[in-house]
PDB file of N, CA and C in Angstrom:
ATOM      1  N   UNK A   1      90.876 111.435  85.673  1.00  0.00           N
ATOM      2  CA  UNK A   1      90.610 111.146  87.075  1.00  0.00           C
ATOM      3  C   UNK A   1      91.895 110.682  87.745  1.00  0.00           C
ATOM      4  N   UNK A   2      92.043 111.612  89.002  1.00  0.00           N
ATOM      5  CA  UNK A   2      93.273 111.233  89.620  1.00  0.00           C
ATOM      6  C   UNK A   2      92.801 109.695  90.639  1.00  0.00           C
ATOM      7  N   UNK A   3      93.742 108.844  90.381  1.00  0.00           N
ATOM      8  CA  UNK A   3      93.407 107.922  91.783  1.00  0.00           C
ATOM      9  C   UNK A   3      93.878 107.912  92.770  1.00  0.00           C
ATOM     10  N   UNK A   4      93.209 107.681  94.264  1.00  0.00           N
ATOM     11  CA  UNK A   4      93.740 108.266  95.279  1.00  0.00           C
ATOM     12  C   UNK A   4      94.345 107.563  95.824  1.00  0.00           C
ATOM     13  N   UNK A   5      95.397 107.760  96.086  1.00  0.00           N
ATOM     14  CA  UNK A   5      96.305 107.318  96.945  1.00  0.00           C
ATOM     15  C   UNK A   5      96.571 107.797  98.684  1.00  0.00           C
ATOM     16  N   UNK A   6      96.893 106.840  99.319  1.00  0.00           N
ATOM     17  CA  UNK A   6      96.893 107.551 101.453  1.00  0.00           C
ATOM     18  C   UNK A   6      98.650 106.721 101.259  1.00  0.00           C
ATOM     19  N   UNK A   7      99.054 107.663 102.225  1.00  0.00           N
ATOM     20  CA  UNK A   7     100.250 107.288 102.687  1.00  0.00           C
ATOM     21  C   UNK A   7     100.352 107.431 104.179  1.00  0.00           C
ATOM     22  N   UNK A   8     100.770 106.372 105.213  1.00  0.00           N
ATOM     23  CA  UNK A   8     100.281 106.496 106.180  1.00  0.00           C
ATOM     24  C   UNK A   8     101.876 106.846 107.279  1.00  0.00           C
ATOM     25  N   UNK A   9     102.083 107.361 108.023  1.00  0.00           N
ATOM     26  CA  UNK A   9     103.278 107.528 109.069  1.00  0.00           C
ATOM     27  C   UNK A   9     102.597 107.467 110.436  1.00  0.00           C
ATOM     28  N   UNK A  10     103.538 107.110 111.129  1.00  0.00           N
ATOM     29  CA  UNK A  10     103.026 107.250 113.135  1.00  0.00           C
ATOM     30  C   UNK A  10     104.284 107.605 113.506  1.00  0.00           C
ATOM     31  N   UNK A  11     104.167 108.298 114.727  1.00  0.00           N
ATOM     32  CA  UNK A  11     105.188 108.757 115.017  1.00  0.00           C
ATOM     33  C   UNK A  11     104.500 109.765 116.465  1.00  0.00           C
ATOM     34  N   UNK A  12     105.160 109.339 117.881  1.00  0.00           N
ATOM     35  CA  UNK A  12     105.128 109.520 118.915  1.00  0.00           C
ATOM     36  C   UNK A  12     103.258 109.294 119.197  1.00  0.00           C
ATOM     37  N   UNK A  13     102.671 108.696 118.899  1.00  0.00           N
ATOM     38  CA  UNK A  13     101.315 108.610 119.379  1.00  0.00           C
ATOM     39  C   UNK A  13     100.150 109.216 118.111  1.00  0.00           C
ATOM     40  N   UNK A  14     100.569 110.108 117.282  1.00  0.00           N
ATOM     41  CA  UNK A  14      99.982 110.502 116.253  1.00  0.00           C
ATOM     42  C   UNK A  14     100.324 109.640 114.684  1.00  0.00           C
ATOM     43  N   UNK A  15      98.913 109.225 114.525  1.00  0.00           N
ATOM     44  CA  UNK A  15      98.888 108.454 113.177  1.00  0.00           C
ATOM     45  C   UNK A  15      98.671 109.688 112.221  1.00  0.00           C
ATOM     46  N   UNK A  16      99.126 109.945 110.911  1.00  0.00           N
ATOM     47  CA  UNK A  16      99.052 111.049 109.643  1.00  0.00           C
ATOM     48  C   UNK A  16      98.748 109.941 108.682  1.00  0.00           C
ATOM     49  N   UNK A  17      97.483 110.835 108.228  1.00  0.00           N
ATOM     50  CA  UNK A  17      97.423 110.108 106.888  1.00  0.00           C
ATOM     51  C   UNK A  17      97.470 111.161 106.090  1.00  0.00           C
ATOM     52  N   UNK A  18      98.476 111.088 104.666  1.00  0.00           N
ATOM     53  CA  UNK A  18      98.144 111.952 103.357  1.00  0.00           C
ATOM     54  C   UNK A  18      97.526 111.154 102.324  1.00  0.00           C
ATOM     55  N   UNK A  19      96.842 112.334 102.201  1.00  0.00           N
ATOM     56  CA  UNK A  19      95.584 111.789 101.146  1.00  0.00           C
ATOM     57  C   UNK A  19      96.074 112.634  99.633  1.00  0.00           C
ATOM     58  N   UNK A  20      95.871 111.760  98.757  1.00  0.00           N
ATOM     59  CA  UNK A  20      96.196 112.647  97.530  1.00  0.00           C
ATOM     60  C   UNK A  20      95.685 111.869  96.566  1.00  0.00           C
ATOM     61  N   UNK A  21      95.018 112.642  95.246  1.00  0.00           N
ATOM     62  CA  UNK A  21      94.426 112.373  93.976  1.00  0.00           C
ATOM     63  C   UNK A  21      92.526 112.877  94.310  1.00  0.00           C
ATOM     64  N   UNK A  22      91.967 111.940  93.975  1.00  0.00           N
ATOM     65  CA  UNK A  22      90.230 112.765  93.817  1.00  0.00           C
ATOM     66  C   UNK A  22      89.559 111.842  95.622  1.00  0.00           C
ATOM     67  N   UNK A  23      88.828 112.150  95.816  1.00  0.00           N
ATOM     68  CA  UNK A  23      87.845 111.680  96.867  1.00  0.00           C
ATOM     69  C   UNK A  23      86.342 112.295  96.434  1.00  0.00           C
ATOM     70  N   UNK A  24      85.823 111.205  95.957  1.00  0.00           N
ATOM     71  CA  UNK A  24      84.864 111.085  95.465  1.00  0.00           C
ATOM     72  C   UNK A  24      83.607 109.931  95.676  1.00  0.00           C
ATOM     73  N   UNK A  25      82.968 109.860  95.141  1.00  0.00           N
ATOM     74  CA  UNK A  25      81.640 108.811  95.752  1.00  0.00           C
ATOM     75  C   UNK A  25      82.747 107.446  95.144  1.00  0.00           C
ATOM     76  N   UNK A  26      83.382 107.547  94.097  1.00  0.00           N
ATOM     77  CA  UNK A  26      84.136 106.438  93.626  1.00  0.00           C
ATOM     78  C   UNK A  26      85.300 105.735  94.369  1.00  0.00           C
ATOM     79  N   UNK A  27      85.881 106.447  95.497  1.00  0.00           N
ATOM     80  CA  UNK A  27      87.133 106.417  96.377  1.00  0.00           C
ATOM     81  C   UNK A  27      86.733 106.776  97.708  1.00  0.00           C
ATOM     82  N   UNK A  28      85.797 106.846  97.922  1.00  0.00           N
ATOM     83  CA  UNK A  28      85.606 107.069  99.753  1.00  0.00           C
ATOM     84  C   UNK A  28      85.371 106.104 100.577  1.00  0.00           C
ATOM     85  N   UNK A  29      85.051 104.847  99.986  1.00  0.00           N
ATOM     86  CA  UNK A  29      85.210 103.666 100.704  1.00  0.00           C
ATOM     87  C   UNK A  29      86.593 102.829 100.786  1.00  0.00           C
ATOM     88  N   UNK A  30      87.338 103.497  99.981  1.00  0.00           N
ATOM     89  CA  UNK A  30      88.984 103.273 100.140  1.00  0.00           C
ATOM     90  C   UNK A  30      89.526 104.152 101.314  1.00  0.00           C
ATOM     91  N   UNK A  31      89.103 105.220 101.264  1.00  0.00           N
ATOM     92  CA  UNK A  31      89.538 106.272 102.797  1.00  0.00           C
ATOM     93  C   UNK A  31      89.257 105.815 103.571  1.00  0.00           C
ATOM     94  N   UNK A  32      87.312 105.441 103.641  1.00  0.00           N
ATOM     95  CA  UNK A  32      86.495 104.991 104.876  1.00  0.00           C
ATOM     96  C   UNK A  32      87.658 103.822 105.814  1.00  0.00           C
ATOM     97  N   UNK A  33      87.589 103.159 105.219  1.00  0.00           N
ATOM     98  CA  UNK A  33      88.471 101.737 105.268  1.00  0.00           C
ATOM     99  C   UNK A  33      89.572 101.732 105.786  1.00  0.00           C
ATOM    100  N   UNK A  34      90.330 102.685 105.595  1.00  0.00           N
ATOM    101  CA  UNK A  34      91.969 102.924 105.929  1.00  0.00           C
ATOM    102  C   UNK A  34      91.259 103.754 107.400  1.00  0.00           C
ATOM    103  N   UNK A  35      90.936 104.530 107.143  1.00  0.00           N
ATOM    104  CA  UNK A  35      90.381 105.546 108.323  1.00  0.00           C
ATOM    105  C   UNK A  35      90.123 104.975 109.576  1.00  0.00           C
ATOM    106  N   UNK A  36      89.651 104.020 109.268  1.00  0.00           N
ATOM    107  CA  UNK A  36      88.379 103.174 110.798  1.00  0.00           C
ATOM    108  C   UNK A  36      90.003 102.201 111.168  1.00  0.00           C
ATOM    109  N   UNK A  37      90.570 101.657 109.908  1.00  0.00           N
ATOM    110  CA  UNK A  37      91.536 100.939 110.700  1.00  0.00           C
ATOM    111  C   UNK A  37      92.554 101.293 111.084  1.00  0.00           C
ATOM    112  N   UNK A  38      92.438 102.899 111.302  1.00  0.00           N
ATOM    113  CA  UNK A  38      93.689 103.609 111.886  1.00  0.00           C
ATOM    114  C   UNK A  38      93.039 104.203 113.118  1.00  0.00           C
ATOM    115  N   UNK A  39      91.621 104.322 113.158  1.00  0.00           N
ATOM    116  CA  UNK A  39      91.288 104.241 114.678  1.00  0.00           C
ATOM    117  C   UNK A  39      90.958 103.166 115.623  1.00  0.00           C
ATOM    118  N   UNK A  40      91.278 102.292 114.939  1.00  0.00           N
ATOM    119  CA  UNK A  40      90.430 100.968 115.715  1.00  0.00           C
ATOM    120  C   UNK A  40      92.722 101.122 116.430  1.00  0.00           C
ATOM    121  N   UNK A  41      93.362 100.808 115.535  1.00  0.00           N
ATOM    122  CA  UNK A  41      94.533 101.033 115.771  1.00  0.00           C
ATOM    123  C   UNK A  41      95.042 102.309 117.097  1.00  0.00           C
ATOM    124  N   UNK A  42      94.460 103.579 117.016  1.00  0.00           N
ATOM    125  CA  UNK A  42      95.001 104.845 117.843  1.00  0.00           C
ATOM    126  C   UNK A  42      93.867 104.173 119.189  1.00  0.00           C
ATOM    127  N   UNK A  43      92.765 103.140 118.771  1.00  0.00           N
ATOM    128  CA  UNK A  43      91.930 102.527 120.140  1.00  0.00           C
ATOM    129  C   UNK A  43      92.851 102.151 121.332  1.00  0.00           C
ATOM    130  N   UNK A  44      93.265 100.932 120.179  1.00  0.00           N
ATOM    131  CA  UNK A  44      94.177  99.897 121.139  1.00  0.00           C
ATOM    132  C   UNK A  44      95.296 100.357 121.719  1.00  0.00           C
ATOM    133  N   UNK A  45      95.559 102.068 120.936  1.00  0.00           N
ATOM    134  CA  UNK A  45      97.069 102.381 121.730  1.00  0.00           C
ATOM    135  C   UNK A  45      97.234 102.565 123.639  1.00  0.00           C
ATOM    136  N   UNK A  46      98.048 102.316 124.201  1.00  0.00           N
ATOM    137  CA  UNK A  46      98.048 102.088 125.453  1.00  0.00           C
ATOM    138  C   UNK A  46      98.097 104.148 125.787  1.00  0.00           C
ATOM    139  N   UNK A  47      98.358 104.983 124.772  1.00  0.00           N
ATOM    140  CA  UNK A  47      98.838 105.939 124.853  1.00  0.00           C
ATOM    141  C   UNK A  47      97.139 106.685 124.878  1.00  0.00           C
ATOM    142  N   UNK A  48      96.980 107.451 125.927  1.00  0.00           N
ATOM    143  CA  UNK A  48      95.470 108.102 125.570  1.00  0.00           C
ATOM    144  C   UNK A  48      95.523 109.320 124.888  1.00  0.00           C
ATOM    145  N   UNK A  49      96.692 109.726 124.408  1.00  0.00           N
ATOM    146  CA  UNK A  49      96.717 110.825 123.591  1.00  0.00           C
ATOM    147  C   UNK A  49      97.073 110.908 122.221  1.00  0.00           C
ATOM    148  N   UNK A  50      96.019 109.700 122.029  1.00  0.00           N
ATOM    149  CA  UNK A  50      96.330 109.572 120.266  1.00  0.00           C
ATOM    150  C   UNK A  50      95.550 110.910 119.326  1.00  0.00           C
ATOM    151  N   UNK A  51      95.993 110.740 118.344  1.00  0.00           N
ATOM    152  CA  UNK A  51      95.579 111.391 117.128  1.00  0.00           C
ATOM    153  C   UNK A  51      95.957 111.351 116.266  1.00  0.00           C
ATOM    154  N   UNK A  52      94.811 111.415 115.272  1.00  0.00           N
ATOM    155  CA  UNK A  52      94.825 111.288 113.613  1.00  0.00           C
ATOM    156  C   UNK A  52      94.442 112.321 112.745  1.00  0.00           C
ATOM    157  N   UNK A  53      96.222 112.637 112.324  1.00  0.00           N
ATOM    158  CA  UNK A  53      95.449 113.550 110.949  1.00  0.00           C
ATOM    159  C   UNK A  53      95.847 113.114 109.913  1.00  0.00           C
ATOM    160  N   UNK A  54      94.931 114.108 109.062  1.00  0.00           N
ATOM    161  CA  UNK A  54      95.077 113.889 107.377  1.00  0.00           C
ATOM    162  C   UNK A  54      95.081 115.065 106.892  1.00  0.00           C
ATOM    163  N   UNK A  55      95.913 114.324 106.197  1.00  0.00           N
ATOM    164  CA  UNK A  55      96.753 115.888 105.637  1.00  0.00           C
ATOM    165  C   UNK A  55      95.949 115.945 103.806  1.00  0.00           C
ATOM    166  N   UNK A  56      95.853 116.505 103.422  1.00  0.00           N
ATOM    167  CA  UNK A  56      95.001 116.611 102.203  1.00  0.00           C
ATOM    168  C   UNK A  56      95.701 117.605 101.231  1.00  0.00           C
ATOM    169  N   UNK A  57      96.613 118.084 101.245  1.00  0.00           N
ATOM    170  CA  UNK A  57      97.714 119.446 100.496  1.00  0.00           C
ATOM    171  C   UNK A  57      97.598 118.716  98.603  1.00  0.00           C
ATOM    172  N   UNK A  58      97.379 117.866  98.917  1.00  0.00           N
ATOM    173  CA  UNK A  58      97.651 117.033  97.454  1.00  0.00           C
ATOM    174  C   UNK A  58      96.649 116.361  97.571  1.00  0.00           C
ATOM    175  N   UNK A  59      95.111 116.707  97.574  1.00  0.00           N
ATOM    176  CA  UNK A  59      94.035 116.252  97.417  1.00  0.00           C
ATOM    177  C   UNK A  59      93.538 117.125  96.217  1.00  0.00           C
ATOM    178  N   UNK A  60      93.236 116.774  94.870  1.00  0.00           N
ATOM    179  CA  UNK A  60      92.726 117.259  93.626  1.00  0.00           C
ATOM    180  C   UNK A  60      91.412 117.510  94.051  1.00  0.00           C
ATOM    181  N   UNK A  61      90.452 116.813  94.294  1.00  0.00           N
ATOM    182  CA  UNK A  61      89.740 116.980  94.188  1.00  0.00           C
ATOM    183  C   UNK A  61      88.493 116.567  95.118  1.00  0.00           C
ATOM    184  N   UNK A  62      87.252 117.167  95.908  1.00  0.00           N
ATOM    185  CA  UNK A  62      86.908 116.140  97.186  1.00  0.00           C
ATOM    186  C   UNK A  62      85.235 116.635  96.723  1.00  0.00           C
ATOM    187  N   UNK A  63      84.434 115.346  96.661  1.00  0.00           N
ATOM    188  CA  UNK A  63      83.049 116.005  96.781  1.00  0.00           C
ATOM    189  C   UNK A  63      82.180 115.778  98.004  1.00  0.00           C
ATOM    190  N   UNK A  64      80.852 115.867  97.797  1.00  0.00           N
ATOM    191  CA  UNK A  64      79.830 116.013  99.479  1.00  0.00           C
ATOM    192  C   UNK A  64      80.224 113.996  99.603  1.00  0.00           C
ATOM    193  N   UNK A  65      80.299 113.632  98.739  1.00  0.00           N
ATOM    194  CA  UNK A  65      80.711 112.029  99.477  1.00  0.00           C
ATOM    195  C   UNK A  65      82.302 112.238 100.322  1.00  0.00           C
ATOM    196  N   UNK A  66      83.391 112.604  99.768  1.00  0.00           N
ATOM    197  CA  UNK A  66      84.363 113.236 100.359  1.00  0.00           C
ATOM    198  C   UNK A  66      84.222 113.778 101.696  1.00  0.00           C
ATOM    199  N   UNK A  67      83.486 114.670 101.569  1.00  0.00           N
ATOM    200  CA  UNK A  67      83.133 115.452 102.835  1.00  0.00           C
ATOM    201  C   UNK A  67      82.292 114.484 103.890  1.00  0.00           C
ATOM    202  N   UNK A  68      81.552 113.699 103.636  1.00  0.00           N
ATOM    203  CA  UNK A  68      80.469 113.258 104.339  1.00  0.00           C
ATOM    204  C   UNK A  68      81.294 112.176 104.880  1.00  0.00           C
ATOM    205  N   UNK A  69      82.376 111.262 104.384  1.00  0.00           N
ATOM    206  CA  UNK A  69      83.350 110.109 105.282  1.00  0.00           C
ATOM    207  C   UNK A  69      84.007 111.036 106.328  1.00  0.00           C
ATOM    208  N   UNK A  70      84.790 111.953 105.779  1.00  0.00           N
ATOM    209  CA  UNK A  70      85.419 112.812 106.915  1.00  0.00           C
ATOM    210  C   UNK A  70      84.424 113.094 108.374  1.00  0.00           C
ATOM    211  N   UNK A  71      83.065 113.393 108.028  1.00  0.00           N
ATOM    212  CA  UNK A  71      82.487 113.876 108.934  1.00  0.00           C
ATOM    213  C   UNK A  71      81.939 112.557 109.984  1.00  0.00           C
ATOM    214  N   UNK A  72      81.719 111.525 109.019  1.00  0.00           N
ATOM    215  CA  UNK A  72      81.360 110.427 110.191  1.00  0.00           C
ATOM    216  C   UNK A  72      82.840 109.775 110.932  1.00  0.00           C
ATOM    217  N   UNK A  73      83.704 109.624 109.720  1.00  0.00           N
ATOM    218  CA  UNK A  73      85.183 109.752 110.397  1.00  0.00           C
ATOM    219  C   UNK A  73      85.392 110.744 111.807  1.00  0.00           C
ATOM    220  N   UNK A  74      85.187 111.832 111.813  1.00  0.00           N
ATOM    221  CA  UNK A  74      85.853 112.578 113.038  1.00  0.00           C
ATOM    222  C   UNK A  74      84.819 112.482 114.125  1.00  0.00           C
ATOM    223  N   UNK A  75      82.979 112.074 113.939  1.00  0.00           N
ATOM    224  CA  UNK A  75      82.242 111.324 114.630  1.00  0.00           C
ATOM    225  C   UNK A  75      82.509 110.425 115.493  1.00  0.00           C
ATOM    226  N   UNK A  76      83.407 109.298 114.133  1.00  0.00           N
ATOM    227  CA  UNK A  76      83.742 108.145 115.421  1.00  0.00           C
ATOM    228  C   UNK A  76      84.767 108.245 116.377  1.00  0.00           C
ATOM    229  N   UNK A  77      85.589 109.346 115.868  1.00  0.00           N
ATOM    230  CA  UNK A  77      86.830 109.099 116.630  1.00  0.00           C
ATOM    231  C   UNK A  77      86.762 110.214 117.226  1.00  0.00           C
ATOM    232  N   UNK A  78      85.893 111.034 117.785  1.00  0.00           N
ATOM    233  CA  UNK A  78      85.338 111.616 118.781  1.00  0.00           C
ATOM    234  C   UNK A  78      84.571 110.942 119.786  1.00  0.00           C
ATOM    235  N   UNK A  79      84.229 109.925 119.210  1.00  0.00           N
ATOM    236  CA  UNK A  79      83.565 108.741 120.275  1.00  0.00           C
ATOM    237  C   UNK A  79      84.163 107.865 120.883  1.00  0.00           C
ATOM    238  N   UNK A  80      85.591 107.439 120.685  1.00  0.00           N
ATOM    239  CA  UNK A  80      86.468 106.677 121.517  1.00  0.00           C
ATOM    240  C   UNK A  80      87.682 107.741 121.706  1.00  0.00           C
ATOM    241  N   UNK A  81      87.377 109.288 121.569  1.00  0.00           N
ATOM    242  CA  UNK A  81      88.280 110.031 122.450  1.00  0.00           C
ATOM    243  C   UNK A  81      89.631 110.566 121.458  1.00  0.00           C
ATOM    244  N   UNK A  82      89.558 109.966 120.506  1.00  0.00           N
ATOM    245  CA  UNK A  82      91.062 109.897 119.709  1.00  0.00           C
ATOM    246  C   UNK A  82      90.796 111.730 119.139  1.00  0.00           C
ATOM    247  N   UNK A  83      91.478 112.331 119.106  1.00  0.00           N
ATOM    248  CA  UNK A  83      91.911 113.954 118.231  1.00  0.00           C
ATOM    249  C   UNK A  83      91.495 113.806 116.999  1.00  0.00           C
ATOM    250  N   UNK A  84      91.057 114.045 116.159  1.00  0.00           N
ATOM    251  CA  UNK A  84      91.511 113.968 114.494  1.00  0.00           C
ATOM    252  C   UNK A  84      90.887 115.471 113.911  1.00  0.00           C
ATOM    253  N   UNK A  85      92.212 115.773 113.114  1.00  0.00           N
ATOM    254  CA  UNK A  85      92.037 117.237 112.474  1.00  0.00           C
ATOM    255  C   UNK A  85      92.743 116.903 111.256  1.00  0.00           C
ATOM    256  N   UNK A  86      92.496 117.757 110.304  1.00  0.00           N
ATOM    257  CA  UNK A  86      92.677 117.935 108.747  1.00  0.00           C
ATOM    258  C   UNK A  86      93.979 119.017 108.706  1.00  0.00           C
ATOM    259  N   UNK A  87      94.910 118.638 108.217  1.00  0.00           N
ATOM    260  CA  UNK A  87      96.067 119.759 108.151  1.00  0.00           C
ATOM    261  C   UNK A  87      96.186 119.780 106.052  1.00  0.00           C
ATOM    262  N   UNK A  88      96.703 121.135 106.120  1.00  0.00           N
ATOM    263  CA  UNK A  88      97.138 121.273 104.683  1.00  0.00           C
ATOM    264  C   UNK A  88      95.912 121.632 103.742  1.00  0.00           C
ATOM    265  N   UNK A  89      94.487 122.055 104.376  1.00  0.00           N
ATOM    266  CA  UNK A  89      94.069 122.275 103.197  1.00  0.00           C
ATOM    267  C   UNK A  89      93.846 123.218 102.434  1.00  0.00           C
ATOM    268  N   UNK A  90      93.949 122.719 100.693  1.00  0.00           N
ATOM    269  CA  UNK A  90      94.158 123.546  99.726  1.00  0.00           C
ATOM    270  C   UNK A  90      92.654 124.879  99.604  1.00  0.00           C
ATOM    271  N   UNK A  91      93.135 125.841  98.774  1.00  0.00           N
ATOM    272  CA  UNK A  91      91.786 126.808  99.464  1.00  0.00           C
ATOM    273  C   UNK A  91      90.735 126.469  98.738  1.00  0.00           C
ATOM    274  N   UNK A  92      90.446 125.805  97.740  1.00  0.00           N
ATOM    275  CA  UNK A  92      89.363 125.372  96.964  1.00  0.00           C
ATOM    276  C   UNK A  92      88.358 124.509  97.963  1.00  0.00           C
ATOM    277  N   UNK A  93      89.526 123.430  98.634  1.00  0.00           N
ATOM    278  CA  UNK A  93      89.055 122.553 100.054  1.00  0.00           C
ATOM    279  C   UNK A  93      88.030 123.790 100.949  1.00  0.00           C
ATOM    280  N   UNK A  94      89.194 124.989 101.612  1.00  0.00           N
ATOM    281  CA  UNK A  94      89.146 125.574 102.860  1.00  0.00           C
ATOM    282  C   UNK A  94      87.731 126.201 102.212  1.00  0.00           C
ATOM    283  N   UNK A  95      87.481 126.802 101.203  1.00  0.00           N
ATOM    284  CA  UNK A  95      86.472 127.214 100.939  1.00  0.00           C
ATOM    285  C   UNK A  95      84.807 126.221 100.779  1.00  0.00           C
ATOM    286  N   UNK A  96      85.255 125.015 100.428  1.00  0.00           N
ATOM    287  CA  UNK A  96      83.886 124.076 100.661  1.00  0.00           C
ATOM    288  C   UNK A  96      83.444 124.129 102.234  1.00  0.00           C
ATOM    289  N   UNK A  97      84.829 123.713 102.814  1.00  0.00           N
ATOM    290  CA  UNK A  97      84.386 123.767 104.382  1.00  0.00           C
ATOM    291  C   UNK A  97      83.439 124.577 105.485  1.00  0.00           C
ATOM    292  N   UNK A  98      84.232 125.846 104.578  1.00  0.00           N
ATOM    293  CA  UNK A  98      83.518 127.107 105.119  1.00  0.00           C
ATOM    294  C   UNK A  98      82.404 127.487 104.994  1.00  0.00           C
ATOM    295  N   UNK A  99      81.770 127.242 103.404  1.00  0.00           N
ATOM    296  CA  UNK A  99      80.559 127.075 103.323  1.00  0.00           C
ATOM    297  C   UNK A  99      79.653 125.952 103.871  1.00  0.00           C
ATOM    298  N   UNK A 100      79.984 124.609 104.510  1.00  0.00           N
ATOM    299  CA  UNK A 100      78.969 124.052 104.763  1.00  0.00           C
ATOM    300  C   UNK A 100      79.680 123.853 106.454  1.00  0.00           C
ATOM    301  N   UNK A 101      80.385 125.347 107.194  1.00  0.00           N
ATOM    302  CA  UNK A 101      80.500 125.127 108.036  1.00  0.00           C
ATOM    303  C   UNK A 101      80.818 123.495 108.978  1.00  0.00           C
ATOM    304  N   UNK A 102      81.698 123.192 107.954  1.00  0.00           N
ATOM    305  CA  UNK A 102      82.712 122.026 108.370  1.00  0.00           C
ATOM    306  C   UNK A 102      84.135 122.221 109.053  1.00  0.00           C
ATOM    307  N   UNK A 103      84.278 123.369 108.892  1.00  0.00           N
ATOM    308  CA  UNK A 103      85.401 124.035 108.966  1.00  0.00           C
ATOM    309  C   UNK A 103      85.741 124.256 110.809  1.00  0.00           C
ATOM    310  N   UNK A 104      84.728 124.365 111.043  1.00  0.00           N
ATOM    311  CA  UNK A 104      84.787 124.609 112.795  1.00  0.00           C
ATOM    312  C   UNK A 104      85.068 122.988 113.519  1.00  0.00           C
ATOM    313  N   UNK A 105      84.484 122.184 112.879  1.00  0.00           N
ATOM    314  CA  UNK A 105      84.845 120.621 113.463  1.00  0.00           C
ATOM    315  C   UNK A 105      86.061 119.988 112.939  1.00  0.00           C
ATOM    316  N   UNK A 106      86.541 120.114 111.381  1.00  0.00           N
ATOM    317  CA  UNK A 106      87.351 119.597 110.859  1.00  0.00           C
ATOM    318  C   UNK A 106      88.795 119.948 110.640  1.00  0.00           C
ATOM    319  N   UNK A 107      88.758 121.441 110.801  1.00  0.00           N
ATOM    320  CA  UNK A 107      90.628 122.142 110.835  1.00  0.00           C
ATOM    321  C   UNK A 107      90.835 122.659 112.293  1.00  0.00           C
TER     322      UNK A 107
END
């Protein structure tokens, strides 16, 4: 089991998070967590053209718990206005997406 690690950068109004190792029912409350406090963060920016992505290129591995933070993730931060899209994903990823038609909200 890979453990996951986020590495976080900002830079001109856009917060990036890379995500890398497993996202799983065991590690999604470590994402959840980082996630909310990088929008509560792109909230307070004085800048209204924030956005958050996550980059996932070096994500091993992601299951329906994986999938299911992302989706209330881009929920909330569709609700205070902030952008957030998924860059980099691997096709094992692009292919879950596609099948549960995640793919139209999330890349």
């Amino acid at each position: 089991m890979d453990p996951l690690h986020l590495t976080t950068s900002r830079h001109d109004g856009t917060l990036m998070v890379s995500v890398a190792g497993e996202l799983d029912i065991a590690t999604t409350e470590q994402l959840r967590g980082h996630l909310l406090a990088l929008l509560q963060e792109a909230g307070h920016a004085r800048d209204t053209g924030a956005e958050l992505v996550i980059e996932v290129s070096r994500l091993s591995f992601i299951d329906a718990a994986g999938l299911g933070i992302l989706v209330s993730v881009q929920k909330q931060a569709a609700g205070q206005h902030t952008r957030l899209h998924i860059e980099g994903v691997p096709p094992n990823m692009r292919r879950l997406l596609r099948i549960t038609g995640l793919d139209r909200h999330l890349t």
